[in-house]
PDB file of N, CA and C in Angstrom:
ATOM      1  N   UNK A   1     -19.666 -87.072   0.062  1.00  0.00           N
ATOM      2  CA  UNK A   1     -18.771 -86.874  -1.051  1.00  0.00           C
ATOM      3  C   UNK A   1     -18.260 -85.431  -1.008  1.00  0.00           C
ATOM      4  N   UNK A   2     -16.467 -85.348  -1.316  1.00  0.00           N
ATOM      5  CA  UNK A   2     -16.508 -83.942  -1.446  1.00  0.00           C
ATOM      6  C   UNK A   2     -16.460 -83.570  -2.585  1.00  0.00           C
ATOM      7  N   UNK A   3     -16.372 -82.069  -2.531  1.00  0.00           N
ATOM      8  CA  UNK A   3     -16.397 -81.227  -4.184  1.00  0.00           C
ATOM      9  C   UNK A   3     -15.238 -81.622  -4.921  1.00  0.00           C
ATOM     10  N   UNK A   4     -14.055 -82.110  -4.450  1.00  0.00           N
ATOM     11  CA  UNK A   4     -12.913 -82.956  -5.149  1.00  0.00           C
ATOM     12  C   UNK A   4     -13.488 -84.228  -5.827  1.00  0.00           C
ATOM     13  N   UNK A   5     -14.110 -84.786  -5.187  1.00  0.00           N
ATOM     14  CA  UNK A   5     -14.347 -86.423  -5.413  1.00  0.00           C
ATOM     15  C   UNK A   5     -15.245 -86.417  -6.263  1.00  0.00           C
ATOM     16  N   UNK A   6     -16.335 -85.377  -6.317  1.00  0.00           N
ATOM     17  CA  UNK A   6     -17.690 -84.834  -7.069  1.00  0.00           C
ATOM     18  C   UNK A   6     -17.065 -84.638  -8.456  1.00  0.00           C
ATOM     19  N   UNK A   7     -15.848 -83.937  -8.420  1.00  0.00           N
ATOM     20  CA  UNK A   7     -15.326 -82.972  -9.968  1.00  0.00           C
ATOM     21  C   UNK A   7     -14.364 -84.321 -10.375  1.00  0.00           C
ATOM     22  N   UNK A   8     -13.627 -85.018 -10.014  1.00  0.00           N
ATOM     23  CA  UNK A   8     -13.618 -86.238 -10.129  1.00  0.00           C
ATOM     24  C   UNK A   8     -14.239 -87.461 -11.025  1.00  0.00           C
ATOM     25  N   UNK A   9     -15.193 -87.430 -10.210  1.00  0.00           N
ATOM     26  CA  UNK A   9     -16.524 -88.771 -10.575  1.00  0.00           C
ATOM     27  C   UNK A   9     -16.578 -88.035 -11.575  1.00  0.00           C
ATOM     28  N   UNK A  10     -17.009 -86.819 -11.764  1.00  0.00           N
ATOM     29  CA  UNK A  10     -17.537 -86.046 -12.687  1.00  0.00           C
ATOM     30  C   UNK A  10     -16.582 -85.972 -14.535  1.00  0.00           C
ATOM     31  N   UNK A  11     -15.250 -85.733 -14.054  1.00  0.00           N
ATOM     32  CA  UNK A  11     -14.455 -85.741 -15.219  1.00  0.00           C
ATOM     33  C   UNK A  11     -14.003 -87.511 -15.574  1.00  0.00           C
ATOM     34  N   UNK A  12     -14.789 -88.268 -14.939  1.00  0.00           N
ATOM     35  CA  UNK A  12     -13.934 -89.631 -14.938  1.00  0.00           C
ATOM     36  C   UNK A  12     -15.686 -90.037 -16.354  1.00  0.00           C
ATOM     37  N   UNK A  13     -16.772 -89.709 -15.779  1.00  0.00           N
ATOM     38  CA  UNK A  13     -17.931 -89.502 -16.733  1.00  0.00           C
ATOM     39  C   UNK A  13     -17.233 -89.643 -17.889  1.00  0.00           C
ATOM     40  N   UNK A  14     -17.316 -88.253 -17.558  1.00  0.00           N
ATOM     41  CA  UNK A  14     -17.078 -87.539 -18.894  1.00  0.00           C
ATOM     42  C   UNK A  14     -16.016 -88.576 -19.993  1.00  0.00           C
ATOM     43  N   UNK A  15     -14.658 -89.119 -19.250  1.00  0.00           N
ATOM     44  CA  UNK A  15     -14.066 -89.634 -19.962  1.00  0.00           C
ATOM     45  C   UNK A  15     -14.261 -90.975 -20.899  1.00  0.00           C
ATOM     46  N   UNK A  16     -15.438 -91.847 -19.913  1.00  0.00           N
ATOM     47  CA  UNK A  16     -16.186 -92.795 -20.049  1.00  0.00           C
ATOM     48  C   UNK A  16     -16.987 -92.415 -21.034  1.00  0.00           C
ATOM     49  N   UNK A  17     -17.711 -91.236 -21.506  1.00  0.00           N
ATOM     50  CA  UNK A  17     -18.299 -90.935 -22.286  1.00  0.00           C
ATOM     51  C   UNK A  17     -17.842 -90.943 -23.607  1.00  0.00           C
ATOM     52  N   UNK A  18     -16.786 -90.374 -23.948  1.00  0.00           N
ATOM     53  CA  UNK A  18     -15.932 -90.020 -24.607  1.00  0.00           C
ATOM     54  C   UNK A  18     -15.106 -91.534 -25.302  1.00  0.00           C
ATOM     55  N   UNK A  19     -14.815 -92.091 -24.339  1.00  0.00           N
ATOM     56  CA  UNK A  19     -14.376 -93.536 -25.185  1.00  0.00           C
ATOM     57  C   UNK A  19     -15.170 -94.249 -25.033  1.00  0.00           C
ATOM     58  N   UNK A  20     -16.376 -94.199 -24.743  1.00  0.00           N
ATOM     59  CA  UNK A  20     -17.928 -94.894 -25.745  1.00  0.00           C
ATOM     60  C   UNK A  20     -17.962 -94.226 -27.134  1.00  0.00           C
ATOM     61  N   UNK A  21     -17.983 -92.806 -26.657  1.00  0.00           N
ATOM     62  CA  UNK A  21     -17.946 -92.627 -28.310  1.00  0.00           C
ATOM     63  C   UNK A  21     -17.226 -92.664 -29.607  1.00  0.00           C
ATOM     64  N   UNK A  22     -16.231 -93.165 -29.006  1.00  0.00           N
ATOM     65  CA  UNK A  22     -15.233 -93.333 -29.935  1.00  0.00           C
ATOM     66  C   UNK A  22     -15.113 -95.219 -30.329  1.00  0.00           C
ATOM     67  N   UNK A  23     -15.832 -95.723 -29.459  1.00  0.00           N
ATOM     68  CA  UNK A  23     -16.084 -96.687 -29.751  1.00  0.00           C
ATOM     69  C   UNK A  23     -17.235 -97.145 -30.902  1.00  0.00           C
ATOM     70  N   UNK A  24     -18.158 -96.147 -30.704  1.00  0.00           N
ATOM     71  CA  UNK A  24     -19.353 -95.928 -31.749  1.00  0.00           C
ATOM     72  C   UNK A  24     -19.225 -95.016 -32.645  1.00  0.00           C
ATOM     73  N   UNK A  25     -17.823 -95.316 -33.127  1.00  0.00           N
ATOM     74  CA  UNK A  25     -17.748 -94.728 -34.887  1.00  0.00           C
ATOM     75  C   UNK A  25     -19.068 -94.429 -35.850  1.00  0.00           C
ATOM     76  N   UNK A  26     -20.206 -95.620 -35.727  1.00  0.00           N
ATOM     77  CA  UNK A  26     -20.919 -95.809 -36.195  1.00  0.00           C
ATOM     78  C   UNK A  26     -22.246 -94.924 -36.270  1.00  0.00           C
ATOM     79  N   UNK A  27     -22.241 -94.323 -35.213  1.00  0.00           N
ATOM     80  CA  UNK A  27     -23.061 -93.146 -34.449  1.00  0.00           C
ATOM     81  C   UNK A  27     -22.461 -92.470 -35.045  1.00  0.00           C
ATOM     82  N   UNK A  28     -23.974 -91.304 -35.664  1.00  0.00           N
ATOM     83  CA  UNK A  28     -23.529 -90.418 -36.700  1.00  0.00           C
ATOM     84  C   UNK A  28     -23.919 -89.243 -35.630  1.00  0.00           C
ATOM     85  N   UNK A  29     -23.074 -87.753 -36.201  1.00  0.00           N
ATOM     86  CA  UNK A  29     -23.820 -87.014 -35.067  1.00  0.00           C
ATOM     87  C   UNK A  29     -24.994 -86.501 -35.516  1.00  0.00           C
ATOM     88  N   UNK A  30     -25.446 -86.556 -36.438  1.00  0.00           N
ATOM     89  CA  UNK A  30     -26.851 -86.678 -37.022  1.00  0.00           C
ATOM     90  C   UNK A  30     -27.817 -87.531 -35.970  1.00  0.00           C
ATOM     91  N   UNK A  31     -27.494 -88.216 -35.705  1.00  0.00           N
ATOM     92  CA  UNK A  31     -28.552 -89.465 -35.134  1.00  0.00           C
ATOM     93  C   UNK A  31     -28.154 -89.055 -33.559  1.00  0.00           C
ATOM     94  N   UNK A  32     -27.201 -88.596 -33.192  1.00  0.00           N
ATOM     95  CA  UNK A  32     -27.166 -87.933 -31.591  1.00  0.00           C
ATOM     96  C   UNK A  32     -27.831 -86.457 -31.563  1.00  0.00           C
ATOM     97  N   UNK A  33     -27.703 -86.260 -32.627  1.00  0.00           N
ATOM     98  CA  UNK A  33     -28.775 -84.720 -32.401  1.00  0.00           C
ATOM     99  C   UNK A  33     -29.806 -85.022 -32.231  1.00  0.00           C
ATOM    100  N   UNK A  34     -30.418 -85.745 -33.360  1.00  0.00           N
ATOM    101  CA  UNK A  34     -32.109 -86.192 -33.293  1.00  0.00           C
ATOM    102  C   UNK A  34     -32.691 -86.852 -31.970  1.00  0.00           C
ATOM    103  N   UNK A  35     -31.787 -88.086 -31.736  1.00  0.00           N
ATOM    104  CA  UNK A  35     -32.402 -88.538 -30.609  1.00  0.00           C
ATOM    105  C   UNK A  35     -31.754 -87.828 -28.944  1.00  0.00           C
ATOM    106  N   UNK A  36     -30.877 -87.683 -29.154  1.00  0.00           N
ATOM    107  CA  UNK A  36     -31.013 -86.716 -27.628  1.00  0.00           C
ATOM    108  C   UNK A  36     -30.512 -85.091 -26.913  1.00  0.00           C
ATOM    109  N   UNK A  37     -30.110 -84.858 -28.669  1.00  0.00           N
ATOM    110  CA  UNK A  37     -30.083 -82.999 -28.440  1.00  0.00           C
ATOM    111  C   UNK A  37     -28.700 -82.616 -28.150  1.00  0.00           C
ATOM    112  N   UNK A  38     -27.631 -83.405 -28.592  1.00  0.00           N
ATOM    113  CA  UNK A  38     -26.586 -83.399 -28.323  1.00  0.00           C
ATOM    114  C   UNK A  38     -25.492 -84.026 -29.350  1.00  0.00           C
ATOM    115  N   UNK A  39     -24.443 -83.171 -29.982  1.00  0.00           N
ATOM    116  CA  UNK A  39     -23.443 -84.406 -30.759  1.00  0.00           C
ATOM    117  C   UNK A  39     -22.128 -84.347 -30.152  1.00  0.00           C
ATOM    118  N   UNK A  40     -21.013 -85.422 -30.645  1.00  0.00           N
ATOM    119  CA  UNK A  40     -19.834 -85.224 -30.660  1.00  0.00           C
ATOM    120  C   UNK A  40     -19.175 -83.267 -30.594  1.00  0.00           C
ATOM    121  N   UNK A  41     -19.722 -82.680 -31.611  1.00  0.00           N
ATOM    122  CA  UNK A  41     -19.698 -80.806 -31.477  1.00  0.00           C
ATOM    123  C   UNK A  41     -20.120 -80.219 -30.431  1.00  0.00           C
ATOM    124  N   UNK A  42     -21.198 -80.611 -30.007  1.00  0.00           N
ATOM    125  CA  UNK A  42     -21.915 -80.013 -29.176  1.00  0.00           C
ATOM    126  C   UNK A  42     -20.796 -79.960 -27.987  1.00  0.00           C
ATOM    127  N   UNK A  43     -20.489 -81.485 -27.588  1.00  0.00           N
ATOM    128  CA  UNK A  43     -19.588 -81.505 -26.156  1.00  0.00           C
ATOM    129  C   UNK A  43     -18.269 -80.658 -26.785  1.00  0.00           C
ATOM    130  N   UNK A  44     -18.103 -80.791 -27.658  1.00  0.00           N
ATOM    131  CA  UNK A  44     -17.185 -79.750 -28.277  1.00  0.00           C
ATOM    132  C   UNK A  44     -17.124 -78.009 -27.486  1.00  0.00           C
ATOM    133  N   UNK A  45     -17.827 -77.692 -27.497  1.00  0.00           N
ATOM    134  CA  UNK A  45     -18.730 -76.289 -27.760  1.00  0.00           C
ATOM    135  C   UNK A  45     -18.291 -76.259 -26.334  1.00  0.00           C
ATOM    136  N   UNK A  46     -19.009 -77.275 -25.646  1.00  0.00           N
ATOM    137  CA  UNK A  46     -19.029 -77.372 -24.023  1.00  0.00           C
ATOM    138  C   UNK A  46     -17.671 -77.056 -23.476  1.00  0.00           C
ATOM    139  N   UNK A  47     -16.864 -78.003 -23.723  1.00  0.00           N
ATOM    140  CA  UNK A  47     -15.273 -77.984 -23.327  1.00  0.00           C
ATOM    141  C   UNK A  47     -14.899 -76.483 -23.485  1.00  0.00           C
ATOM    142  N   UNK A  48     -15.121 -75.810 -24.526  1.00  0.00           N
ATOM    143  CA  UNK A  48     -14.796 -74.693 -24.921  1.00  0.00           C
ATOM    144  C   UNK A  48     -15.397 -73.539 -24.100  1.00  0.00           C
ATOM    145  N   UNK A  49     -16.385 -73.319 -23.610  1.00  0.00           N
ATOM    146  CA  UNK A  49     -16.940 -72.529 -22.769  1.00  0.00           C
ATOM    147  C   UNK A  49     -16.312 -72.916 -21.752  1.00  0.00           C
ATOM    148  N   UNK A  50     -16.443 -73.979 -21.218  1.00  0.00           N
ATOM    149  CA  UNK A  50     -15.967 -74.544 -19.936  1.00  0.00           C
ATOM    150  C   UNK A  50     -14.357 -74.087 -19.174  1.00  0.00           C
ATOM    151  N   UNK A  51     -13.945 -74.039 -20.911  1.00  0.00           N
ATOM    152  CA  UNK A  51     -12.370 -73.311 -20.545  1.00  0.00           C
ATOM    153  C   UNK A  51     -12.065 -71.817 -20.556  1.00  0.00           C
ATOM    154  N   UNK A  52     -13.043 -71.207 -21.383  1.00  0.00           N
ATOM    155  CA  UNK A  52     -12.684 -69.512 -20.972  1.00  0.00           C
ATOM    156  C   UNK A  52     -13.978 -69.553 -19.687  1.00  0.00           C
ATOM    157  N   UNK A  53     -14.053 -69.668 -18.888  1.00  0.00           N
ATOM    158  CA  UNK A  53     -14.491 -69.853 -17.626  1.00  0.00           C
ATOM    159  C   UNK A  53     -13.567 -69.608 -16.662  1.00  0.00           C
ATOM    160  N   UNK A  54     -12.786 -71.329 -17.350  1.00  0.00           N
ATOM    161  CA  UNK A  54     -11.305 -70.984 -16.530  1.00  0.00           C
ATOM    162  C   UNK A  54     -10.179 -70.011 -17.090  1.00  0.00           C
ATOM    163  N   UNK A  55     -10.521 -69.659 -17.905  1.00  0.00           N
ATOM    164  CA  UNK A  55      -9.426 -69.076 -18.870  1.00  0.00           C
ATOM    165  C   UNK A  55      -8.456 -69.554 -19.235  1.00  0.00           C
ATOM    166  N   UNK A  56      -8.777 -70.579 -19.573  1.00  0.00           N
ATOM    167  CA  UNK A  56      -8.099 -71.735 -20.270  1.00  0.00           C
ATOM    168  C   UNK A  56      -8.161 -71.767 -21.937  1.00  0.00           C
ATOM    169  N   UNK A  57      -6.465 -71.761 -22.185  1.00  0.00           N
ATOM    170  CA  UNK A  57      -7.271 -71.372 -23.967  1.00  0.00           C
ATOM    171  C   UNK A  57      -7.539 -72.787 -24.449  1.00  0.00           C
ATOM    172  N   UNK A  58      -8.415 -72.638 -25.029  1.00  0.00           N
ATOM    173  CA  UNK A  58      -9.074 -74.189 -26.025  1.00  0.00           C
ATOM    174  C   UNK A  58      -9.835 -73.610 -27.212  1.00  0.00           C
ATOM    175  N   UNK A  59      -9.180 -73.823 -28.327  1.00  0.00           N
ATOM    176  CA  UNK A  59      -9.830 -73.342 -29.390  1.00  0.00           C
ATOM    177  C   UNK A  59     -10.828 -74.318 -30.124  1.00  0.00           C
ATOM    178  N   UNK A  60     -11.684 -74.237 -30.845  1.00  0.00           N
ATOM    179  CA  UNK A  60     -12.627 -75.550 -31.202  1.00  0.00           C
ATOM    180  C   UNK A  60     -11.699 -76.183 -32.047  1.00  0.00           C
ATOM    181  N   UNK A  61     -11.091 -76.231 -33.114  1.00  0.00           N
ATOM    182  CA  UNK A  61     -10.092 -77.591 -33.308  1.00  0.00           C
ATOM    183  C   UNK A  61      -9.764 -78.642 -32.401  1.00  0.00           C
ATOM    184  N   UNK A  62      -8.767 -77.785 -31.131  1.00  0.00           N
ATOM    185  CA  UNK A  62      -8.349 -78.844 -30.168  1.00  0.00           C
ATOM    186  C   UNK A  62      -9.588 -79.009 -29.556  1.00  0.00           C
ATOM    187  N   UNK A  63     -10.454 -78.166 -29.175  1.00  0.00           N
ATOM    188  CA  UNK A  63     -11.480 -78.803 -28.162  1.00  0.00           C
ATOM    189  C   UNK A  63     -12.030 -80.512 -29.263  1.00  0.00           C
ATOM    190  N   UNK A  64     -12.626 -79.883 -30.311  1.00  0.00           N
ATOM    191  CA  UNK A  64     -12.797 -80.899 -31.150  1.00  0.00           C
ATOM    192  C   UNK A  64     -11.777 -82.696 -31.569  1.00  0.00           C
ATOM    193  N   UNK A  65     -10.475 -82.029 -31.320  1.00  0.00           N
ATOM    194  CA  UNK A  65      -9.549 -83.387 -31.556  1.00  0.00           C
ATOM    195  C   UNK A  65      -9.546 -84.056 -30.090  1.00  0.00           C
ATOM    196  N   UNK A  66      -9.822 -83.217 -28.992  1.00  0.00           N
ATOM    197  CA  UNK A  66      -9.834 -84.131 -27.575  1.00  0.00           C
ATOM    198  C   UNK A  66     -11.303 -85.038 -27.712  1.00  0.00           C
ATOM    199  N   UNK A  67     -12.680 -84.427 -27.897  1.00  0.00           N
ATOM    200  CA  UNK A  67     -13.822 -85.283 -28.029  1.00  0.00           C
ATOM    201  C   UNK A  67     -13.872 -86.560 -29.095  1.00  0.00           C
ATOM    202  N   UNK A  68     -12.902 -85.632 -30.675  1.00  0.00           N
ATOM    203  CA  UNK A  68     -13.266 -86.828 -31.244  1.00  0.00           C
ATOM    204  C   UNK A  68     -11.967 -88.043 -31.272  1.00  0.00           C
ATOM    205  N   UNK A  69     -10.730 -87.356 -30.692  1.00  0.00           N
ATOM    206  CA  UNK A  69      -9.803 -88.657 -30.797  1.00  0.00           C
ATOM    207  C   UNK A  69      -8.704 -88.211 -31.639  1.00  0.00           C
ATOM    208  N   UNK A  70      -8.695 -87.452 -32.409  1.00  0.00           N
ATOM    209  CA  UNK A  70      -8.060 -86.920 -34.052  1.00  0.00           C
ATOM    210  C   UNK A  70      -8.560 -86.093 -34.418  1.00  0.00           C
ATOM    211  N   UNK A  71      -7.923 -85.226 -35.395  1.00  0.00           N
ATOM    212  CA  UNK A  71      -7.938 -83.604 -35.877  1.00  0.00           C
ATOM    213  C   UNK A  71      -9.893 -84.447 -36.426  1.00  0.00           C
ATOM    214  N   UNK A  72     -10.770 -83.481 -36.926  1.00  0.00           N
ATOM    215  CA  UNK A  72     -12.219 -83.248 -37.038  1.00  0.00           C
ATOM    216  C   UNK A  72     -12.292 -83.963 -38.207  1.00  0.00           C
ATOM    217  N   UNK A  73     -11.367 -83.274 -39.209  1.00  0.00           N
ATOM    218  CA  UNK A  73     -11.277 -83.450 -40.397  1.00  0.00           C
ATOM    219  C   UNK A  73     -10.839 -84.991 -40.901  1.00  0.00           C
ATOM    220  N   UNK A  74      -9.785 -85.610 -39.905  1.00  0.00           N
ATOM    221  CA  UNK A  74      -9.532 -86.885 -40.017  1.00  0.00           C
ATOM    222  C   UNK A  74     -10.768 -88.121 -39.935  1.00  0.00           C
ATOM    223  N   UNK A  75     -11.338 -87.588 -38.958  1.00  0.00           N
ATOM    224  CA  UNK A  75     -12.722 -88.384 -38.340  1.00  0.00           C
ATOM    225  C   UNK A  75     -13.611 -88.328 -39.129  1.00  0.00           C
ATOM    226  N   UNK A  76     -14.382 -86.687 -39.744  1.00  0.00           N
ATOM    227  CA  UNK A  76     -14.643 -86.955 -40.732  1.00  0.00           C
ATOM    228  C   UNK A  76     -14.334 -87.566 -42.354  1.00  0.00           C
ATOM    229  N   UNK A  77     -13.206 -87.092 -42.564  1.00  0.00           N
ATOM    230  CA  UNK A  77     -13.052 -88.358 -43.738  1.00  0.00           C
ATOM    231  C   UNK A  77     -13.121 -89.641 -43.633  1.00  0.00           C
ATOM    232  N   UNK A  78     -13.146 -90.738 -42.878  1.00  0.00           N
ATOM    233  CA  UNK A  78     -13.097 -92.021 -42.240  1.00  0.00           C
ATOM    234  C   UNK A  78     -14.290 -92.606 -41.436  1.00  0.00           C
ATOM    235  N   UNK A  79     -15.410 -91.234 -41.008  1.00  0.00           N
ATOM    236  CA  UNK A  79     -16.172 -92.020 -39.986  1.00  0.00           C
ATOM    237  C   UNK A  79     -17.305 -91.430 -40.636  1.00  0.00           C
ATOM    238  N   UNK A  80     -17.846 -90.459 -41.365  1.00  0.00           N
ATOM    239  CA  UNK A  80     -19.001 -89.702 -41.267  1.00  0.00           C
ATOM    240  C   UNK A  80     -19.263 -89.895 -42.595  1.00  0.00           C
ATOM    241  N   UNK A  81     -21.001 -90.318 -42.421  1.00  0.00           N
ATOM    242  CA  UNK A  81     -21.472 -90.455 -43.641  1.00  0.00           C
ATOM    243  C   UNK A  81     -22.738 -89.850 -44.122  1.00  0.00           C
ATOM    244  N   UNK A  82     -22.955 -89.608 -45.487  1.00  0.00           N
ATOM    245  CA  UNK A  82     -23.798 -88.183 -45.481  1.00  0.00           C
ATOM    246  C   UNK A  82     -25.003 -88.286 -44.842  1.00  0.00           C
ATOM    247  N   UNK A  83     -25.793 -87.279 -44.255  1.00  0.00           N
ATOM    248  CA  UNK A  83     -26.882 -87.301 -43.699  1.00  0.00           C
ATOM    249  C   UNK A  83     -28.248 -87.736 -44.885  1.00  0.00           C
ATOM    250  N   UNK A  84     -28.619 -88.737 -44.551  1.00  0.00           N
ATOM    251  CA  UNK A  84     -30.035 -89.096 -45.412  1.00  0.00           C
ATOM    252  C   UNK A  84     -31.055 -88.089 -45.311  1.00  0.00           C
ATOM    253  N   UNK A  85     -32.520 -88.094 -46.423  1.00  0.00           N
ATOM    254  CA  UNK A  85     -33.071 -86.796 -46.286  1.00  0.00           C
ATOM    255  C   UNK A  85     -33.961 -86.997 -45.169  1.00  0.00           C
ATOM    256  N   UNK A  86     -33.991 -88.236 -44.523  1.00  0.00           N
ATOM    257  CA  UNK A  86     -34.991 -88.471 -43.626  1.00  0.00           C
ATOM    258  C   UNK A  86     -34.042 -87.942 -42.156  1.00  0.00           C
ATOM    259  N   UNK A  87     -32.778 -87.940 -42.210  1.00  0.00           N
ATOM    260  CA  UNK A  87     -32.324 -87.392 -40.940  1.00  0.00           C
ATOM    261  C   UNK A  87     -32.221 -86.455 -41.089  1.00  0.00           C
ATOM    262  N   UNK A  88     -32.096 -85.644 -42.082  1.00  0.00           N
ATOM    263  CA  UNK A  88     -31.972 -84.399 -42.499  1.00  0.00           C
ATOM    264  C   UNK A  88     -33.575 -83.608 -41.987  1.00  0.00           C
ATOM    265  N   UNK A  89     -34.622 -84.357 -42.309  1.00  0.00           N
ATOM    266  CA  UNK A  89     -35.631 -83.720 -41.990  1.00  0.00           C
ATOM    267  C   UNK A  89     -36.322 -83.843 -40.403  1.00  0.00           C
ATOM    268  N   UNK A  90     -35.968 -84.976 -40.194  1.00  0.00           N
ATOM    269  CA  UNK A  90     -36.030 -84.738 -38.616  1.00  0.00           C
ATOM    270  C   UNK A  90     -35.097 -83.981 -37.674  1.00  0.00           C
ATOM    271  N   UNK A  91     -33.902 -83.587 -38.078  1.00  0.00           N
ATOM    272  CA  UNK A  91     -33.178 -82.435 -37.711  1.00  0.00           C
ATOM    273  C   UNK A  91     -33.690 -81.424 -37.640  1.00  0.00           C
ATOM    274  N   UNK A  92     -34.213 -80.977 -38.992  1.00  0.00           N
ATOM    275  CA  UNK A  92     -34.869 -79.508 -39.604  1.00  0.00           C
ATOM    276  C   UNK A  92     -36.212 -79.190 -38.322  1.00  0.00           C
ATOM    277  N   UNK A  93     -36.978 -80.436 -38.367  1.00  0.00           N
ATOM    278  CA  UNK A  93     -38.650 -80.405 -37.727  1.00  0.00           C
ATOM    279  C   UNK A  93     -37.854 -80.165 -36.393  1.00  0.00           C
ATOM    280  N   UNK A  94     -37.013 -81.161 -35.533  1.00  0.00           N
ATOM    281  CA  UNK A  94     -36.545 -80.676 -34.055  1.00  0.00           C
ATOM    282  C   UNK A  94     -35.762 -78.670 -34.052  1.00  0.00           C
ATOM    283  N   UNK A  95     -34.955 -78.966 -35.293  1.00  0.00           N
ATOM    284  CA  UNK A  95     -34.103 -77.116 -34.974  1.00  0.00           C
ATOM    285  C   UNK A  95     -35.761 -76.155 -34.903  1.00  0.00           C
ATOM    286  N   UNK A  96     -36.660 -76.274 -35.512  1.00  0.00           N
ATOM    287  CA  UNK A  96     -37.743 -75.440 -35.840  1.00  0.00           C
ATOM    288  C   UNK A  96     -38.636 -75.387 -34.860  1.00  0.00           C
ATOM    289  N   UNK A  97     -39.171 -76.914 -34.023  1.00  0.00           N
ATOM    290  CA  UNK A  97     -39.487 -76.817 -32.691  1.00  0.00           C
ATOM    291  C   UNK A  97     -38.821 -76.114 -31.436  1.00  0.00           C
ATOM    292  N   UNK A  98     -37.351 -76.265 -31.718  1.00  0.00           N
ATOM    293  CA  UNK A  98     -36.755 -75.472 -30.502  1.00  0.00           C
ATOM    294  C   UNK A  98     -36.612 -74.166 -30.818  1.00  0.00           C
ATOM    295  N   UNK A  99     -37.095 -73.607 -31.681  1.00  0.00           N
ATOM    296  CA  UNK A  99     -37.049 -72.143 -32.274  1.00  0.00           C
ATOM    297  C   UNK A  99     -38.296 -71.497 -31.741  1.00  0.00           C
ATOM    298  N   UNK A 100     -39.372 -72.371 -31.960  1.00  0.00           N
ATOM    299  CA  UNK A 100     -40.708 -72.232 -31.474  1.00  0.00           C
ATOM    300  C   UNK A 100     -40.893 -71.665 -30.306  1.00  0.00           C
ATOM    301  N   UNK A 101     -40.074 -72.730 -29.526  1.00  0.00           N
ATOM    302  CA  UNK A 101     -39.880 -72.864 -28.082  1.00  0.00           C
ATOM    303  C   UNK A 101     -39.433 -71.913 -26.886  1.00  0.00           C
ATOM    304  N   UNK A 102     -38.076 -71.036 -27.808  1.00  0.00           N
ATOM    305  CA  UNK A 102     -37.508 -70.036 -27.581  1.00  0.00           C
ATOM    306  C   UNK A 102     -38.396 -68.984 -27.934  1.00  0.00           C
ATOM    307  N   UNK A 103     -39.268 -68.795 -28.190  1.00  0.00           N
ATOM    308  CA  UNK A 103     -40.349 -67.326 -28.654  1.00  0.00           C
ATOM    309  C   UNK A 103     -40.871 -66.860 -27.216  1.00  0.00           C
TER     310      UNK A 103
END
């Protein structure tokens, strides 16, 4: 495989990823943090580093409207629903373990 075909496969992922998740409206990013350390923001965040790398401007809005589909704010009014105290607290117990972790 070359490094073309690699960055490729690689952004074709990514895209696959991306319209799964948009398929799973239902998936809160509450419940992608908890269970695997990662949300809809997070890949957010990513894109955004990824582009002043290249020096590519991407500000988190747009980075944010490419992951979620529509401006943040749209998605959230329509898709996001409040965090329960039980996800709320398994959030809290994982942010506090990885705090730990980092010492």
């Amino acid at each position: 495989m070359t490094n073309e075909q690699k960055i490729q496969l690689e952004a074709a992922a990514f895209r696959h990823l991306l319209k799964h998740l948009d398929s799973r409206k239902d998936v809160q990013n509450i419940e992608l943090m908890n269970l695997a350390g990662f949300c809809r923001n997070c890949l957010s965040k990513w894109m955004m580093a990824e582009a002043d790398k290249l020096d590519v401007e991407l500000d988190y809005d747009q980075a944010r409207e490419h992951v979620y589909g529509m401006p943040y704010s749209q998605w959230k009014d329509n898709h996001q629903l409040p965090a329960t105290a039980e996800q709320t607290a398994v959030f809290e117990a994982l942010q506090a373990k990885k705090k730990q972790q980092l010492k």
